[in-house]
C-alpha atoms as a PDB file:
ATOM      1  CA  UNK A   1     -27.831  20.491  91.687  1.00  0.00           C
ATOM      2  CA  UNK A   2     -24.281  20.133  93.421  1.00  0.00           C
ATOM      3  CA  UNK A   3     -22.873  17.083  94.914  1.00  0.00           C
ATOM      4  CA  UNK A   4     -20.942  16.709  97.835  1.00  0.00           C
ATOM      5  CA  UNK A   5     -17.376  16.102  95.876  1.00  0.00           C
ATOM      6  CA  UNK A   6     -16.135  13.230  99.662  1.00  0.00           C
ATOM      7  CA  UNK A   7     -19.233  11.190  99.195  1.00  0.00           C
ATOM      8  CA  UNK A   8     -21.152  11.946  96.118  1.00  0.00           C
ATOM      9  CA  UNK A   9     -24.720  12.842  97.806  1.00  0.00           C
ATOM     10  CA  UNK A  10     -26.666  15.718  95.873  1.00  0.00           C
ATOM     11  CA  UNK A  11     -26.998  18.758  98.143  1.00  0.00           C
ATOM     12  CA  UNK A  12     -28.781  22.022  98.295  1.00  0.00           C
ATOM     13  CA  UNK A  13     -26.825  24.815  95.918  1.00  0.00           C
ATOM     14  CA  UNK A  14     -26.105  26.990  99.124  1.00  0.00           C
ATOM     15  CA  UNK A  15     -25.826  23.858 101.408  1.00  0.00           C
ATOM     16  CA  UNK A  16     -22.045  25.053 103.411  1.00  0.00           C
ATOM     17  CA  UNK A  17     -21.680  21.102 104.647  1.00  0.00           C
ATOM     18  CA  UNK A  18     -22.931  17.680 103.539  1.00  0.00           C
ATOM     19  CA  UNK A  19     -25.499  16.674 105.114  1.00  0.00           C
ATOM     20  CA  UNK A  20     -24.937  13.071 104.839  1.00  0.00           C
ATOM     21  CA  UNK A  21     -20.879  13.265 105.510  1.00  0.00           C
ATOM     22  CA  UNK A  22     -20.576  16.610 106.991  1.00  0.00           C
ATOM     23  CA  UNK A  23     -17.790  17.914 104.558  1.00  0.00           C
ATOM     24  CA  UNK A  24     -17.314  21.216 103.763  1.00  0.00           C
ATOM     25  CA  UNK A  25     -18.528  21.798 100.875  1.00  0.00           C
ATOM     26  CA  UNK A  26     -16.670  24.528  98.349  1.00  0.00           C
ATOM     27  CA  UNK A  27     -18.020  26.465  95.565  1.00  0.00           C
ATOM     28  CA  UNK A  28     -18.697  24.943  92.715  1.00  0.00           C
ATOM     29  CA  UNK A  29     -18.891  25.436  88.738  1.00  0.00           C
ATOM     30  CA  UNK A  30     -21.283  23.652  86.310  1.00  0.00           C
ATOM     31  CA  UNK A  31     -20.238  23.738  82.783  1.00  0.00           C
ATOM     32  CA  UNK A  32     -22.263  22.298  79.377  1.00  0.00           C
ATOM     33  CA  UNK A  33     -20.299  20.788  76.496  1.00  0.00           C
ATOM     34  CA  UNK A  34     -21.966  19.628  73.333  1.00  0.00           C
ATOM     35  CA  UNK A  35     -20.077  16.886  72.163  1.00  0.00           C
ATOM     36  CA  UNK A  36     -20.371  13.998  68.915  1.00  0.00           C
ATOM     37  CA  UNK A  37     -20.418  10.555  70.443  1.00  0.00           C
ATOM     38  CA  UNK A  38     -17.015   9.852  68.237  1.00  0.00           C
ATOM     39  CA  UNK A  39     -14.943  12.074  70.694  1.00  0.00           C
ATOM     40  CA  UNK A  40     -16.929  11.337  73.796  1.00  0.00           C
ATOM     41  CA  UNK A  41     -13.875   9.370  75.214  1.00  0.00           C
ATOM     42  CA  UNK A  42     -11.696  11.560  74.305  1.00  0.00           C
ATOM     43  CA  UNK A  43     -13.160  14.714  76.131  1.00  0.00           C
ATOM     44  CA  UNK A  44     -14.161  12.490  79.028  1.00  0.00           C
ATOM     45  CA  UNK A  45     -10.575  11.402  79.325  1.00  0.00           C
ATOM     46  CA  UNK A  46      -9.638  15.262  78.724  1.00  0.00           C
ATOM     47  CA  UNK A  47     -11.936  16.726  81.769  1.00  0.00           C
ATOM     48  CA  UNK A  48     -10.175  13.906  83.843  1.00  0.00           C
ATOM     49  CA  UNK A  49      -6.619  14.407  83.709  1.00  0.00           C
ATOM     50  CA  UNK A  50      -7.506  18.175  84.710  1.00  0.00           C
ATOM     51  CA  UNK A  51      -7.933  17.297  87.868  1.00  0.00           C
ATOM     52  CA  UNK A  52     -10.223  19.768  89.304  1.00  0.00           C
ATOM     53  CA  UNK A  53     -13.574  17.838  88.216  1.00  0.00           C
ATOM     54  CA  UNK A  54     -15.642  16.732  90.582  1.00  0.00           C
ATOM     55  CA  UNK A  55     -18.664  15.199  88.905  1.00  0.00           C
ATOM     56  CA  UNK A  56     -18.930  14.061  84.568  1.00  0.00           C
ATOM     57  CA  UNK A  57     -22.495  13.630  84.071  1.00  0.00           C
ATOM     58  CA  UNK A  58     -23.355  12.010  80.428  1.00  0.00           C
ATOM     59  CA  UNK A  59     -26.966  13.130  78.949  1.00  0.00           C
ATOM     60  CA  UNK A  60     -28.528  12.127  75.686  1.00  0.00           C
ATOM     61  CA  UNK A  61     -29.953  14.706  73.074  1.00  0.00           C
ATOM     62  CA  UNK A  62     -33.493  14.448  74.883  1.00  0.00           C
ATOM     63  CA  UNK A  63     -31.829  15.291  77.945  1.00  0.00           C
ATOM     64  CA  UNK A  64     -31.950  11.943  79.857  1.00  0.00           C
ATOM     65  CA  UNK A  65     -29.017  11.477  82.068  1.00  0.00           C
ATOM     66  CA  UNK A  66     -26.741   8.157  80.145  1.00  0.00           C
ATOM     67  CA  UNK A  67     -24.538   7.888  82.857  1.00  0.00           C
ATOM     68  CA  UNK A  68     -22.696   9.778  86.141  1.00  0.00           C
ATOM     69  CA  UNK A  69     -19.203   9.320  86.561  1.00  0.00           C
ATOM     70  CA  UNK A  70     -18.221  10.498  90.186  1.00  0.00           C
ATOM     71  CA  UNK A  71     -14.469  12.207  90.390  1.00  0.00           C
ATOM     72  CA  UNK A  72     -13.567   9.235  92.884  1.00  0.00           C
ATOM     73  CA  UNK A  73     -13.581   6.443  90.100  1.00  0.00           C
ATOM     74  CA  UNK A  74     -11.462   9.280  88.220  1.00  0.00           C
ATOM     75  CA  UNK A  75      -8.553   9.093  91.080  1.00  0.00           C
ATOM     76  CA  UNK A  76      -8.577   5.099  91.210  1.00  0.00           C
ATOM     77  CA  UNK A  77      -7.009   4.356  87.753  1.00  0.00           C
ATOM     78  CA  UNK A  78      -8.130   0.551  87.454  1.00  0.00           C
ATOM     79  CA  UNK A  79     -11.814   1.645  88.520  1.00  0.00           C
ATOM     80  CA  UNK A  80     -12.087   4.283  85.293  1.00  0.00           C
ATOM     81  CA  UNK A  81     -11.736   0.945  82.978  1.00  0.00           C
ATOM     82  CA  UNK A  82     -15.331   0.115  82.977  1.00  0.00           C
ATOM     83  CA  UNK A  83     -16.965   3.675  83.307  1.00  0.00           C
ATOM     84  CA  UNK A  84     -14.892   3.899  79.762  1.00  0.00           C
ATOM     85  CA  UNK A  85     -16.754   1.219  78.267  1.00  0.00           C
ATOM     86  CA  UNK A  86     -19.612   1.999  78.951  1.00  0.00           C
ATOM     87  CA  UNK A  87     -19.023   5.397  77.016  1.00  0.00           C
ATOM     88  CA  UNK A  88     -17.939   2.896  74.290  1.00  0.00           C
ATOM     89  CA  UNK A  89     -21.629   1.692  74.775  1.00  0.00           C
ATOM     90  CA  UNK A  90     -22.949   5.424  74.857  1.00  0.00           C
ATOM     91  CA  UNK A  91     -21.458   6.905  72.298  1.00  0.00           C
ATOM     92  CA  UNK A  92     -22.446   3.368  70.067  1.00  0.00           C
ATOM     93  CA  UNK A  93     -25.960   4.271  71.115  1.00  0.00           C
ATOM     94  CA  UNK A  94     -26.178   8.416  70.948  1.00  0.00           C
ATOM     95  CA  UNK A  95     -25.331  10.511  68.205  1.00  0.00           C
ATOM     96  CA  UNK A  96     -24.990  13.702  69.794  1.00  0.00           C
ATOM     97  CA  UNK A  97     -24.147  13.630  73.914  1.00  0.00           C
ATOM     98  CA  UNK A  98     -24.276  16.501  76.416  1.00  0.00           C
ATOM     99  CA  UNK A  99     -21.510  16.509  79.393  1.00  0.00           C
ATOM    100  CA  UNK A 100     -22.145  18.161  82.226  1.00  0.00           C
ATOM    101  CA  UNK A 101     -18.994  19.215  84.131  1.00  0.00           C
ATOM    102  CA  UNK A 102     -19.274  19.941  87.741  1.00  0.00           C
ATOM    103  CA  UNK A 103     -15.756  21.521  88.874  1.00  0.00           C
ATOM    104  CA  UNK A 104     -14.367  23.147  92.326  1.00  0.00           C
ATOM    105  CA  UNK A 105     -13.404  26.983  92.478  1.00  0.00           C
END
């Protein structure tokens, strides 16, 4: 399911504008990656810095969703602090994680 990447809400995949903002809303690209919980930091931190990530989504090996990490905490520097401990937490907790990457075309 895509989110709108101004305010977060899910929308419908061929939704053109938000409807709880009204942005435009571009295409979008969901990717899988497979990842040990020892470089869960690292590749979150990775998928940041390349800037065209909208949307980090953290899921366990059953599937369940650990944690969402919205591309606006990723812009505010000092607000990315605690989203990275709690991937501390995670990857303490899970063995094996599964990021979902939602990027803009």
């Amino acid at each position: 399911m895509p989110y709108c990447p101004k305010c977060g809400t899910s929308v419908a995949a061929d939704a053109l504008y938000c409807h709880s903002c009204g942005a435009k809303l571009g295409k979008t690209v969901t990717e899988e990656f497979s990842v040990a919980a020892d470089d869960l930091i690292k590749k979150v931190e990775e998928l940041i810095h390349e800037g065209n990530v909208t949307r980090i989504i953290v899921k366990d090996e059953a599937g369940k969703v650990l944690l969402e990490l919205p591309a606006t905490v990723a812009v505010v520097g000092t607000l990315l602090l605690p989203w990275l401990a709690a991937l501390g937490v995670i990857a303490g907790i899970a063995t094996r994680c599964t990021l979902v990457v939602v990027r803009r075309e």
